[in-house]
N, C-alpha and C. Protein backbone atom coordinates (compact mmCIF):
# COMPACT_ATOMS: atom_id res chain seq x y z
N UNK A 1 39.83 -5.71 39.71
CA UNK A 1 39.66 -5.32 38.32
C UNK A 1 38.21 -4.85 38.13
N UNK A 2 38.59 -3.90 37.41
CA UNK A 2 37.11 -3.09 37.58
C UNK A 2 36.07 -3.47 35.92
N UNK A 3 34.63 -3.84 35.95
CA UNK A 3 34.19 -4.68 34.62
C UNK A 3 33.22 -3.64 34.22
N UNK A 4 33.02 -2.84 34.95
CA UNK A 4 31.99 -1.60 34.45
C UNK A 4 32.37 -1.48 33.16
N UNK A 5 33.49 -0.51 32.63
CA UNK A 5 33.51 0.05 31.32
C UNK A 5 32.83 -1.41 30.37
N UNK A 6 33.64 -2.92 30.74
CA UNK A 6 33.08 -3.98 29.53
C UNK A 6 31.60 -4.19 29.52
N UNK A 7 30.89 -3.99 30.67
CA UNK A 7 29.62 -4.24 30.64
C UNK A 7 28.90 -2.99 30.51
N UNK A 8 29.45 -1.76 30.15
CA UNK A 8 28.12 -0.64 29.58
C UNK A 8 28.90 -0.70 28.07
N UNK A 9 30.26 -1.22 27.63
CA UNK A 9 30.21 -1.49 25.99
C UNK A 9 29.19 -2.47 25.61
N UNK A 10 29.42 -3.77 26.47
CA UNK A 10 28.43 -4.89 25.98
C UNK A 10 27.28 -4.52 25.80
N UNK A 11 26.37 -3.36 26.51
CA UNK A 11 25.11 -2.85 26.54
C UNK A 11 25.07 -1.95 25.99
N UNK A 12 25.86 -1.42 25.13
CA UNK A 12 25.39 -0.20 24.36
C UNK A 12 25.94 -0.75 23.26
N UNK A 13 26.60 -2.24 22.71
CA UNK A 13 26.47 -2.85 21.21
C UNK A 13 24.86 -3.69 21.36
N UNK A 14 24.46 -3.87 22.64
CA UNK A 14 23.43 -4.77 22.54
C UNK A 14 21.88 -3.65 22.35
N UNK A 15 22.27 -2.79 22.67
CA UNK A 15 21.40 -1.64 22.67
C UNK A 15 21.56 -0.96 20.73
N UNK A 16 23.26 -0.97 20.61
CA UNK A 16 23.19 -0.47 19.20
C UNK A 16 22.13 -1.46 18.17
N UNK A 17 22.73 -2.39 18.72
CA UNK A 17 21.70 -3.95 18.16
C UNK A 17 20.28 -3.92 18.12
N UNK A 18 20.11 -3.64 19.17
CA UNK A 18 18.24 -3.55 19.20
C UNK A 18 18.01 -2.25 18.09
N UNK A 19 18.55 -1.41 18.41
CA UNK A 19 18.02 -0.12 17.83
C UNK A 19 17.72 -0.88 16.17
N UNK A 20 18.49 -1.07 16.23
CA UNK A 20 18.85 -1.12 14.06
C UNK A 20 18.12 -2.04 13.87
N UNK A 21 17.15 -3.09 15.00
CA UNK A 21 16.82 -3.91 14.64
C UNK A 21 14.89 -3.62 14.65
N UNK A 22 14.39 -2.69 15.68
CA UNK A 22 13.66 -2.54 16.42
C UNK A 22 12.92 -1.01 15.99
N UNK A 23 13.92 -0.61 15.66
CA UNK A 23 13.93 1.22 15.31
C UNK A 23 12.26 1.58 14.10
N UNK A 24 12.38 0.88 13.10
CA UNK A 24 11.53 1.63 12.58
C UNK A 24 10.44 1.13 12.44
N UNK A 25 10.19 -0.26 13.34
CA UNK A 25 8.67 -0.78 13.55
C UNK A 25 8.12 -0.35 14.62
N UNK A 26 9.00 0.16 16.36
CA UNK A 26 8.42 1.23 16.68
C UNK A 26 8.30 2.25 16.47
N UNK A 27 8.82 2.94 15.70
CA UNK A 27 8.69 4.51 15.26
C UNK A 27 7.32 4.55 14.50
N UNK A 28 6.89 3.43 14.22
CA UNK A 28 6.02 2.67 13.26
C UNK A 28 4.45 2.64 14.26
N UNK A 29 5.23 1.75 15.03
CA UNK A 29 3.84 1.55 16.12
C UNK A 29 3.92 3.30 17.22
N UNK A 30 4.45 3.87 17.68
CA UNK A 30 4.74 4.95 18.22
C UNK A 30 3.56 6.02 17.20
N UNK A 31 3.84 6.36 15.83
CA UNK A 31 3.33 6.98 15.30
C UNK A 31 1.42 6.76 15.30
N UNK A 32 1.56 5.59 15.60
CA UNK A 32 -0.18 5.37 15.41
C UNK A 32 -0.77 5.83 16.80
N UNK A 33 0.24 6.41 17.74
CA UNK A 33 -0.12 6.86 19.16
C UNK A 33 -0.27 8.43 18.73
N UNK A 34 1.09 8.86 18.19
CA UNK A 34 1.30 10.63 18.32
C UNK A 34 0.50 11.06 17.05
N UNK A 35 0.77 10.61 15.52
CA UNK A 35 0.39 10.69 14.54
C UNK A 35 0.98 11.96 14.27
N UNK A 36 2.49 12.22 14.46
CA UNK A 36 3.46 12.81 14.29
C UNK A 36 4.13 12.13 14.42
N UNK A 37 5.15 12.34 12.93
CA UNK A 37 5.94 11.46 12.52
C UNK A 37 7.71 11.61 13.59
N UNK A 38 7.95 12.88 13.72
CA UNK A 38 9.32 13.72 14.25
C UNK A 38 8.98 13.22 16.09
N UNK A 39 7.41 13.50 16.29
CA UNK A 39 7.52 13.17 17.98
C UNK A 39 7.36 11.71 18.09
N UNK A 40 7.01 10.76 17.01
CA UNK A 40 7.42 9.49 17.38
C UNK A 40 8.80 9.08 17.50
N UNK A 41 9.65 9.24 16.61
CA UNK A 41 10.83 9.03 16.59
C UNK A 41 11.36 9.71 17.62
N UNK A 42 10.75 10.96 18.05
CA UNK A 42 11.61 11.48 19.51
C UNK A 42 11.53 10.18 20.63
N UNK A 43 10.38 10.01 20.79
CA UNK A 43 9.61 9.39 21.78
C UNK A 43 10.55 7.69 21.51
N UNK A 44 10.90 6.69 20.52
CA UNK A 44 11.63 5.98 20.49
C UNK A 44 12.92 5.93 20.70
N UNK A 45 13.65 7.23 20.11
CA UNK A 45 14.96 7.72 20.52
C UNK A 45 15.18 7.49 21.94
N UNK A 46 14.08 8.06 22.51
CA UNK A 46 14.00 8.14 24.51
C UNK A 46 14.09 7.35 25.02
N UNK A 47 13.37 6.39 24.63
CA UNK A 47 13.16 4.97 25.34
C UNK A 47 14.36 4.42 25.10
N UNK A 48 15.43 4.55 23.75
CA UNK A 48 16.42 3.57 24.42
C UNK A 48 18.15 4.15 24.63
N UNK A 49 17.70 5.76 24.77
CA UNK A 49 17.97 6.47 25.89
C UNK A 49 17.95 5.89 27.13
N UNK A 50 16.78 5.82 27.37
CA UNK A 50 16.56 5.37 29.23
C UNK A 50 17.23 3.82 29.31
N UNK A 51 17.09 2.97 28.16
CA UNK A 51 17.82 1.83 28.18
C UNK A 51 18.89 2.21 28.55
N UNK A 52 19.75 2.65 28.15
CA UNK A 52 21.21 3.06 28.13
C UNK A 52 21.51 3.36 29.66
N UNK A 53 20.71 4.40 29.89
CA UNK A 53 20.98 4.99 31.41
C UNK A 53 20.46 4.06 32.43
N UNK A 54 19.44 3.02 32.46
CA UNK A 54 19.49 2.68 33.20
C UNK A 54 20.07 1.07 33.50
N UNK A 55 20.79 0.78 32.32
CA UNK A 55 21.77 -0.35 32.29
C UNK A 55 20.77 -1.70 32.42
N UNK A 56 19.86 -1.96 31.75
CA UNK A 56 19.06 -3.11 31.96
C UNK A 56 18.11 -3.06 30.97
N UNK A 57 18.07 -4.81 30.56
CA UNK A 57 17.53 -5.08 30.10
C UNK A 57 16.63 -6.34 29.89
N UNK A 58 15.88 -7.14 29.58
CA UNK A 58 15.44 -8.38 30.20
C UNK A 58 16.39 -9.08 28.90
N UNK A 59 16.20 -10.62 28.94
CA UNK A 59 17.37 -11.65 28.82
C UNK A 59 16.76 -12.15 27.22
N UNK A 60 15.34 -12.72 27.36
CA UNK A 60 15.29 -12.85 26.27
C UNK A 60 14.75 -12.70 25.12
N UNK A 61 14.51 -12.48 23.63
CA UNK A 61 14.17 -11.74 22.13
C UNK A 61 12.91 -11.27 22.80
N UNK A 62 11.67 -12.46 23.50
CA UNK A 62 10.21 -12.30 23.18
C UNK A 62 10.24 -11.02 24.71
N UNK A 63 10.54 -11.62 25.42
CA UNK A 63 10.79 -10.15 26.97
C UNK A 63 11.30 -9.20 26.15
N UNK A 64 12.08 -9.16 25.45
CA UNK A 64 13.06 -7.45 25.57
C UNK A 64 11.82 -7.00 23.71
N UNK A 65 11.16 -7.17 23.05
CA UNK A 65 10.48 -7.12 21.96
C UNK A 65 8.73 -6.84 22.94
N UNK A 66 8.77 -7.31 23.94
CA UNK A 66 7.80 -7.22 24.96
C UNK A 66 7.58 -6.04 25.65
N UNK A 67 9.23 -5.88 26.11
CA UNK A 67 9.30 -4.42 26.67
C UNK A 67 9.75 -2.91 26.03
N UNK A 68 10.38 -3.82 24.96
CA UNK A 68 10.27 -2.13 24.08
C UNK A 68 9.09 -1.48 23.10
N UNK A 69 8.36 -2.78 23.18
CA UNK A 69 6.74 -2.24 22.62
C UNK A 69 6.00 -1.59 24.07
N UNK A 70 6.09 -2.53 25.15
CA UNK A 70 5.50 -1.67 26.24
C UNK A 70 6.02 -0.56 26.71
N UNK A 71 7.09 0.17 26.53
CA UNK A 71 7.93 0.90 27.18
C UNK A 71 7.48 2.37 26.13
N UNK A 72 7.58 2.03 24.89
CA UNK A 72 6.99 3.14 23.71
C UNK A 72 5.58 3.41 24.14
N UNK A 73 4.62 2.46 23.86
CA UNK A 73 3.42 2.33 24.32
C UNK A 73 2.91 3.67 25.54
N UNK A 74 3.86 3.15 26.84
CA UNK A 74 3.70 3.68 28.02
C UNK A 74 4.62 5.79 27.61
N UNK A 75 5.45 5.30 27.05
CA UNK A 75 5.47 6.86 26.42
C UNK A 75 4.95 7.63 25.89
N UNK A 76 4.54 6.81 24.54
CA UNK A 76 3.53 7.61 24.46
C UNK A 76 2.02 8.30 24.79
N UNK A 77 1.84 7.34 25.97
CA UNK A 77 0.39 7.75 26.56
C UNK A 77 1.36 9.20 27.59
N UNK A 78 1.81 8.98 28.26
CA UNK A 78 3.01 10.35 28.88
C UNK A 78 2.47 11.25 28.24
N UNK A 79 3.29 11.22 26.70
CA UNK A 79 3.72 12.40 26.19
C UNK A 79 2.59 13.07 25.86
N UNK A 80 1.10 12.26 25.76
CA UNK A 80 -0.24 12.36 24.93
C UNK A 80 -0.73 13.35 26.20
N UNK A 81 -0.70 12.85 27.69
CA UNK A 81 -0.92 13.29 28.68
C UNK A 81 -0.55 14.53 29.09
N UNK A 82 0.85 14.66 29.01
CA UNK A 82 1.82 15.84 29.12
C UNK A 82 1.41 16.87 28.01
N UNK A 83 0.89 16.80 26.83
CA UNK A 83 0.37 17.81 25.71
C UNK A 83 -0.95 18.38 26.23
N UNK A 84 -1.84 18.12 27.20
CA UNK A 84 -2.98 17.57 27.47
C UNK A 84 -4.10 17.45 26.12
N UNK A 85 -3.57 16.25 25.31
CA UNK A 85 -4.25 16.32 24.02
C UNK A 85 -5.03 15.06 24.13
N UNK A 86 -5.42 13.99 25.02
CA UNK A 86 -6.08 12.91 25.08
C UNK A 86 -7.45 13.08 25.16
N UNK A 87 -8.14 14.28 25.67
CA UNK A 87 -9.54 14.40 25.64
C UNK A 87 -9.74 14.76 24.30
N UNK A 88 -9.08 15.76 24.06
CA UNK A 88 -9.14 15.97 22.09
C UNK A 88 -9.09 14.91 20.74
N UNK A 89 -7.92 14.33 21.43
CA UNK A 89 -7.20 13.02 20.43
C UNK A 89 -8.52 12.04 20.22
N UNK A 90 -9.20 11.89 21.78
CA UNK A 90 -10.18 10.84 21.86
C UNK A 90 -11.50 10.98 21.00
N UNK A 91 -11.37 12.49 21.20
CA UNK A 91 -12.96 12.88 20.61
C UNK A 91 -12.42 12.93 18.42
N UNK A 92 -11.34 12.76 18.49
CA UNK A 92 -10.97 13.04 16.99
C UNK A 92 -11.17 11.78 16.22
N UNK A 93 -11.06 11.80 15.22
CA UNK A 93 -11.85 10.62 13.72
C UNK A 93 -10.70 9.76 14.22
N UNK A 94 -9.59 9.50 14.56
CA UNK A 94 -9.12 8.34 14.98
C UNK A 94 -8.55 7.90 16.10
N UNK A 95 -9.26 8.01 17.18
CA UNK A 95 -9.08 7.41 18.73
C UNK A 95 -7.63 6.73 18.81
N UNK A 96 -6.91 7.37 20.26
CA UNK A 96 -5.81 6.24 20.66
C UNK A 96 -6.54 5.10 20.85
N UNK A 97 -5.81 3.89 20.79
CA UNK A 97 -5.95 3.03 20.87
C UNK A 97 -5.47 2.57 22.13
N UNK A 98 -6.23 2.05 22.98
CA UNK A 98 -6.50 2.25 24.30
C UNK A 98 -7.04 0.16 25.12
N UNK A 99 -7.53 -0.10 24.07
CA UNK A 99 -7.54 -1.76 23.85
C UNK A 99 -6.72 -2.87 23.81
N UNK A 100 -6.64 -3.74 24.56
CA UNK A 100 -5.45 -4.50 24.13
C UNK A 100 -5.67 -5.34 22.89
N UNK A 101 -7.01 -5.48 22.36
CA UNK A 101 -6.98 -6.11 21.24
C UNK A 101 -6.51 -4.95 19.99
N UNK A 102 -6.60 -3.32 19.60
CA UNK A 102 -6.35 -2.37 19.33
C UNK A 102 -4.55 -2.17 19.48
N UNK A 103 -4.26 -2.46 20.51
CA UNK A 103 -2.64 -2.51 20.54
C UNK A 103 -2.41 -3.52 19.89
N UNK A 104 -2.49 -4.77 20.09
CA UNK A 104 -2.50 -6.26 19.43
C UNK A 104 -2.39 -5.62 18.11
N UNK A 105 -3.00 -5.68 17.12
CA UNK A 105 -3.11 -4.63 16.16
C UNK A 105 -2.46 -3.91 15.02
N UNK A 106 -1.85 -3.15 16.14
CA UNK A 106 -1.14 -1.96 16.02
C UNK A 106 0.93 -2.60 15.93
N UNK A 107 0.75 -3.19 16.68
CA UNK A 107 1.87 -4.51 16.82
C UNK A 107 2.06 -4.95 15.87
N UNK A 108 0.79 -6.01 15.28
CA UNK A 108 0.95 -6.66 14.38
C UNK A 108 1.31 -6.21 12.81
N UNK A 109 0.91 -4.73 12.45
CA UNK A 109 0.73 -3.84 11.41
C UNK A 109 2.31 -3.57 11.34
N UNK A 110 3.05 -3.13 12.92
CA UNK A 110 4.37 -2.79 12.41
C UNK A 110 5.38 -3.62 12.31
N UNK A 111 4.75 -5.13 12.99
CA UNK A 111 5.86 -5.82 12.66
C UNK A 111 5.65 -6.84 10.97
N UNK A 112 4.56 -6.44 10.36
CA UNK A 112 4.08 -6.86 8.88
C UNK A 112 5.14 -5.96 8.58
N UNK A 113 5.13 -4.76 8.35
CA UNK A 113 5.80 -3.86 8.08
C UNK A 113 7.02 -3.88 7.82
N UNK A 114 7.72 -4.26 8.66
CA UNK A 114 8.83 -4.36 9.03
C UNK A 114 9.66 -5.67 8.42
N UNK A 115 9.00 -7.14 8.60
CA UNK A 115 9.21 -8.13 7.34
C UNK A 115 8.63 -7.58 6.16
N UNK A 116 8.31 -7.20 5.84
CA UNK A 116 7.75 -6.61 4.23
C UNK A 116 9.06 -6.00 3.52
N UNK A 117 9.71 -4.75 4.69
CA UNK A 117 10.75 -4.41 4.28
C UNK A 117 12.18 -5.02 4.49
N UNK A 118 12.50 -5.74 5.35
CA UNK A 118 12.97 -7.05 5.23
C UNK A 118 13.66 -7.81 4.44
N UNK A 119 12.37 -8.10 3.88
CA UNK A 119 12.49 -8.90 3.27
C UNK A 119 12.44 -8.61 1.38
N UNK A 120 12.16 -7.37 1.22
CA UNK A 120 12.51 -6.10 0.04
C UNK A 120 13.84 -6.21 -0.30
N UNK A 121 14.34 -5.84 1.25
CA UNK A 121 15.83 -5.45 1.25
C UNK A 121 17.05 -6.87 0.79
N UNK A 122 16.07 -8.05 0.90
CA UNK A 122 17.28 -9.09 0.63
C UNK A 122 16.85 -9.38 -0.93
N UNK A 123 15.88 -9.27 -1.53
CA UNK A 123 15.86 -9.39 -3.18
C UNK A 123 16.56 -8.62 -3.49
N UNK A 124 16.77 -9.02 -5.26
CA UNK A 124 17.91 -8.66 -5.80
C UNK A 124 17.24 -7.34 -6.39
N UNK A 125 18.42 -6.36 -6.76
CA UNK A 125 17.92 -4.92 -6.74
C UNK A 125 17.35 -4.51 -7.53
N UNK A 126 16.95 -5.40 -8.88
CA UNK A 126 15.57 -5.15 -10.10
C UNK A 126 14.83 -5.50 -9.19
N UNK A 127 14.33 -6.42 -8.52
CA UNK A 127 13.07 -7.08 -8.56
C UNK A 127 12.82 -5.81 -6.92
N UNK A 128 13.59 -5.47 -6.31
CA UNK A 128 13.40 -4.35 -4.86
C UNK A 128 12.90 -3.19 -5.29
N UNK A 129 13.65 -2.58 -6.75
CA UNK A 129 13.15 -1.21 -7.19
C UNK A 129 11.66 -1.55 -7.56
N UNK A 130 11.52 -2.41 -8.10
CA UNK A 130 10.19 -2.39 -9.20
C UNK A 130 9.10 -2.71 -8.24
N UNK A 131 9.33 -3.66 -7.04
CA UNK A 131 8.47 -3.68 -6.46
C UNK A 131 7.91 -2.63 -5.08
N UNK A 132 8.98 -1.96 -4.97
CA UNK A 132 8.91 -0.83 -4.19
C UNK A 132 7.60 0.40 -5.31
N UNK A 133 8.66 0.30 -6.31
CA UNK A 133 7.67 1.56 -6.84
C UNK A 133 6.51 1.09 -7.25
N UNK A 134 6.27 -0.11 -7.71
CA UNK A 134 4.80 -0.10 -8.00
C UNK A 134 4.03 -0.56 -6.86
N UNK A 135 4.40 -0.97 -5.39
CA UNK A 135 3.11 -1.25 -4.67
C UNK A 135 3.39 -0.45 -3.36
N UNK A 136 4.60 -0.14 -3.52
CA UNK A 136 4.41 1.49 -1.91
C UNK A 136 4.29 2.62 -2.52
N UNK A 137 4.97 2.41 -4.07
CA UNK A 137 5.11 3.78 -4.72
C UNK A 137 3.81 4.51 -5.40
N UNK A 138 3.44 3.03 -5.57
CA UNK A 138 1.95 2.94 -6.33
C UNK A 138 1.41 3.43 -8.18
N UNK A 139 3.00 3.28 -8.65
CA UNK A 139 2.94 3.67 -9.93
C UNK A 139 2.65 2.05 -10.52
N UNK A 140 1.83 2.73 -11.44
CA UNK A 140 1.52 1.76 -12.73
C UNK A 140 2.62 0.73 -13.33
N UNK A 141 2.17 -0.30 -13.90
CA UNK A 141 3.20 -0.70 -14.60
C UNK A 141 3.76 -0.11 -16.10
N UNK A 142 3.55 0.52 -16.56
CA UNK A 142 4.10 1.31 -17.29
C UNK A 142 4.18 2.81 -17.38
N UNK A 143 4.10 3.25 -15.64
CA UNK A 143 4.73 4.09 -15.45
C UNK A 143 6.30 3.61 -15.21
N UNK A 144 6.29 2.85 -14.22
CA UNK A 144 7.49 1.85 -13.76
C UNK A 144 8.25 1.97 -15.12
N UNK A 145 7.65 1.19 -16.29
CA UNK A 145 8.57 0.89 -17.25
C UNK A 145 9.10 2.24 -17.98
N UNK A 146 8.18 3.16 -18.15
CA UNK A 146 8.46 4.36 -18.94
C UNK A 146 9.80 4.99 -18.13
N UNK A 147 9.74 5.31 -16.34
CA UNK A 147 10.70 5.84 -15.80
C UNK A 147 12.14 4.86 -15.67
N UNK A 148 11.85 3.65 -15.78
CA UNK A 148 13.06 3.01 -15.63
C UNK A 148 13.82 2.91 -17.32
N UNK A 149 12.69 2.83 -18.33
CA UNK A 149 13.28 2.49 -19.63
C UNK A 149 13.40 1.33 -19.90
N UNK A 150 12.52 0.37 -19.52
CA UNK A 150 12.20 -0.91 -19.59
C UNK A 150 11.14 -1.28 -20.11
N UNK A 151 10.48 -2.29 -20.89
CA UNK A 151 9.21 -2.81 -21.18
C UNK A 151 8.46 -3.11 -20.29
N UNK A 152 7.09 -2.87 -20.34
CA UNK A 152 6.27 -3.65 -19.57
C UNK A 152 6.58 -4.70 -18.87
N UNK A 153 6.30 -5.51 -19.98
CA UNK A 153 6.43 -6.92 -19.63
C UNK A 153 7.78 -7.26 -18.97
N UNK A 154 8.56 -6.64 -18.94
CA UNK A 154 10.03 -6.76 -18.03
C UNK A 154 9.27 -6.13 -16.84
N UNK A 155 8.62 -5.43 -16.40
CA UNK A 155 7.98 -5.12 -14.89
C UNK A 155 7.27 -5.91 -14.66
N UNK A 156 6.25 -6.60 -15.52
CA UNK A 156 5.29 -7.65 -15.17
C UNK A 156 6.36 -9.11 -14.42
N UNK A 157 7.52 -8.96 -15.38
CA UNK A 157 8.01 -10.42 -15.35
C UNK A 157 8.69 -10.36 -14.01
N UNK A 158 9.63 -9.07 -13.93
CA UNK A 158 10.06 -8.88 -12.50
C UNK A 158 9.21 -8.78 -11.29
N UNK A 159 8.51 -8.23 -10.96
CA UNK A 159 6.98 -8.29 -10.23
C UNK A 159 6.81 -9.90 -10.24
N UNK A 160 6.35 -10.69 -11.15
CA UNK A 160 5.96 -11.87 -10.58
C UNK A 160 7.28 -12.68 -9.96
N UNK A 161 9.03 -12.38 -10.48
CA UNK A 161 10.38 -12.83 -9.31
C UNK A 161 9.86 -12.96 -8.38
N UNK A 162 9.55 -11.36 -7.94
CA UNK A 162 9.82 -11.08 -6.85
C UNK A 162 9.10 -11.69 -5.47
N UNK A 163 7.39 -11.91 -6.37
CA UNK A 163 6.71 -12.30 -5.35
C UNK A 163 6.89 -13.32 -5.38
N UNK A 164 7.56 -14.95 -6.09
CA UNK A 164 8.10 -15.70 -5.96
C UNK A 164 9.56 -16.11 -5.11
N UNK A 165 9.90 -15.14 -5.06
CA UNK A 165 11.08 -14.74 -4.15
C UNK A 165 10.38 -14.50 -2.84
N UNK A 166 9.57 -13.69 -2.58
CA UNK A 166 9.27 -13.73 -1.52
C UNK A 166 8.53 -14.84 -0.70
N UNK A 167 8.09 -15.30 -1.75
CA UNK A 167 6.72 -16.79 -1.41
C UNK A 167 8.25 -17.51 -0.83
N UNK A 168 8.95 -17.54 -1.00
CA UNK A 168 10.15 -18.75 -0.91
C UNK A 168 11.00 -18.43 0.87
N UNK A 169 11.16 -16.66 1.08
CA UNK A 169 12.02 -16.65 1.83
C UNK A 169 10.95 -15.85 2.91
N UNK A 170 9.77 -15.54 3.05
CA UNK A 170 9.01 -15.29 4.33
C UNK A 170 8.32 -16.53 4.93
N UNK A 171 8.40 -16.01 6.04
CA UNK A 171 7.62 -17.52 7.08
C UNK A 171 6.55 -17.56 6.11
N UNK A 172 5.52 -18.73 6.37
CA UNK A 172 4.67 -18.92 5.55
C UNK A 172 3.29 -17.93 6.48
N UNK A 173 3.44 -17.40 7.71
CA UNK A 173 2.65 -16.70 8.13
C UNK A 173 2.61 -15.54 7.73
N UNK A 174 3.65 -15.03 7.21
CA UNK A 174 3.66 -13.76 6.42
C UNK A 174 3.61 -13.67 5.33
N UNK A 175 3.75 -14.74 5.32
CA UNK A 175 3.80 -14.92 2.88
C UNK A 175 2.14 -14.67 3.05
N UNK A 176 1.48 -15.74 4.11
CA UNK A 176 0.40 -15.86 3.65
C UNK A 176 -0.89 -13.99 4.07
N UNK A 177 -0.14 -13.18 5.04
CA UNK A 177 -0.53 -12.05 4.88
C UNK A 177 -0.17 -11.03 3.71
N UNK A 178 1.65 -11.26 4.12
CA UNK A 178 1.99 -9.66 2.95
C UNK A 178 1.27 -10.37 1.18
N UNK A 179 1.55 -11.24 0.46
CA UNK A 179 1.83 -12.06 -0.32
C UNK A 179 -0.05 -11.20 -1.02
N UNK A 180 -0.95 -11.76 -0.48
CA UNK A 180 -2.39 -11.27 -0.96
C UNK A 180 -2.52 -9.60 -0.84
N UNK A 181 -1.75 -9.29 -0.28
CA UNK A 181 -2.05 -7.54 -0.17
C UNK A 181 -1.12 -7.07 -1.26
N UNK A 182 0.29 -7.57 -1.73
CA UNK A 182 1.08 -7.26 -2.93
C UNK A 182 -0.06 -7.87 -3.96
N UNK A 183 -0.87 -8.71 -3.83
CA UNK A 183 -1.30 -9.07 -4.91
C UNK A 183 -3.01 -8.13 -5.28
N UNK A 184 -3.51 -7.94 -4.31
CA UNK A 184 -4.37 -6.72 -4.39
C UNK A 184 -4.12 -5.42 -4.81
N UNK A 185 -2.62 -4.95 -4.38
CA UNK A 185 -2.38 -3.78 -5.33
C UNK A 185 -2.48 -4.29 -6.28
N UNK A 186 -1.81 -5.35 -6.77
CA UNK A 186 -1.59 -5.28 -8.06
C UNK A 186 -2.94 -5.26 -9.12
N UNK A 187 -3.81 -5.81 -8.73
CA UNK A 187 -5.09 -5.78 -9.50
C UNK A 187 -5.71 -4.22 -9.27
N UNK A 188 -5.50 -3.51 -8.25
CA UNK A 188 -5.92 -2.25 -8.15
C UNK A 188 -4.95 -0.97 -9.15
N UNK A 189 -3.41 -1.35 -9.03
CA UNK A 189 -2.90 -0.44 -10.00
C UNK A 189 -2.68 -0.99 -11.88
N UNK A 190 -2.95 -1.68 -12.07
CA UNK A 190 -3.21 -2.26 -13.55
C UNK A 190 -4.33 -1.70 -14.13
């Protein structure tokens, strides 16, 4: 009995899996390499492309989160190489990042990122709109209210849910990053 066909399904739901899971914090970290938005996402697409084709993957979350940051990483220095744009890139106002404390970093930014949105996505859908538009969107609070048709103080009140909502359902390592930066916009767009 032949197990091929069950084991490249099992690896291409475990692969569909990573993607949806993985997808837009490297496209995320990828971009701070190309600083093109279309050749990052090429460049992530690829990588789990080559997953696919080459039927492997390591076993467990922190290895395979290990190797698809190193695997982008290692692409995109390729693709940087292959443009021959690294002597240029280097000499330009924002250097690849070439450091492992600089990657470290760069890591850490997309996987903030990535719980930020997260964790957006599981509040309830007043408190997701309002806080989307006023601290990625960066509108005022009574811009917010004027376009939604709401009072102020119904954005103020939702705004403070939300970040109560969030204080409740992020690790406390991330409450205690994202949590002060939602709260710095907020003193910056008022």
């Amino acid at each position: 009995m032949d197990h091929k066909p069950q084991q490249n399904t099992s690896l291409l739901k475990s692969v569909e899996t990573l993607f949806k899971r993985y997808y837009p914090r490297l496209c995320d970290f990828a971009l701070r390499f190309m600083r093109d938005e279309d050749m990052a996402e090429d460049i992530v697409q690829d990588v789990f492309v080559r997953i696919c084709e080459h039927g492997q993957l390591p076993t467990t979350d922190q290895a395979i989160k290990s190797f698809l940051y190193t695997s982008v990483k290692n692409a995109c220095l390729n693709k940087l190489r292959h443009l021959e744009v690294i002597h240029n890139f280097t000499k330009a106002k924002h250097p690849v990042a070439t450091q492992q404390d600089s990657l470290l970093e760069l890591i850490i930014h997309s996987e903030v990122l990535a719980a930020l949105f997260e964790a957006l996505e599981a509040l309830p859908a007043g408190c997701s709109l309002i806080l989307r538009k006023g601290y990625l969107e960066g509108l005022k609070n009574h811009e917010i209210a004027a376009e939604l048709g709401i009072s102020i103080n119904t954005v103020k009140s939702q705004k403070q849910r939300a970040i109560g909502l969030l204080r409740e359902r992020l690790s406390p390592q991330m409450a205690s990053v994202i949590l002060p930066l939602l709260l710095l916009f907020e003193k910056i767009s008022c």
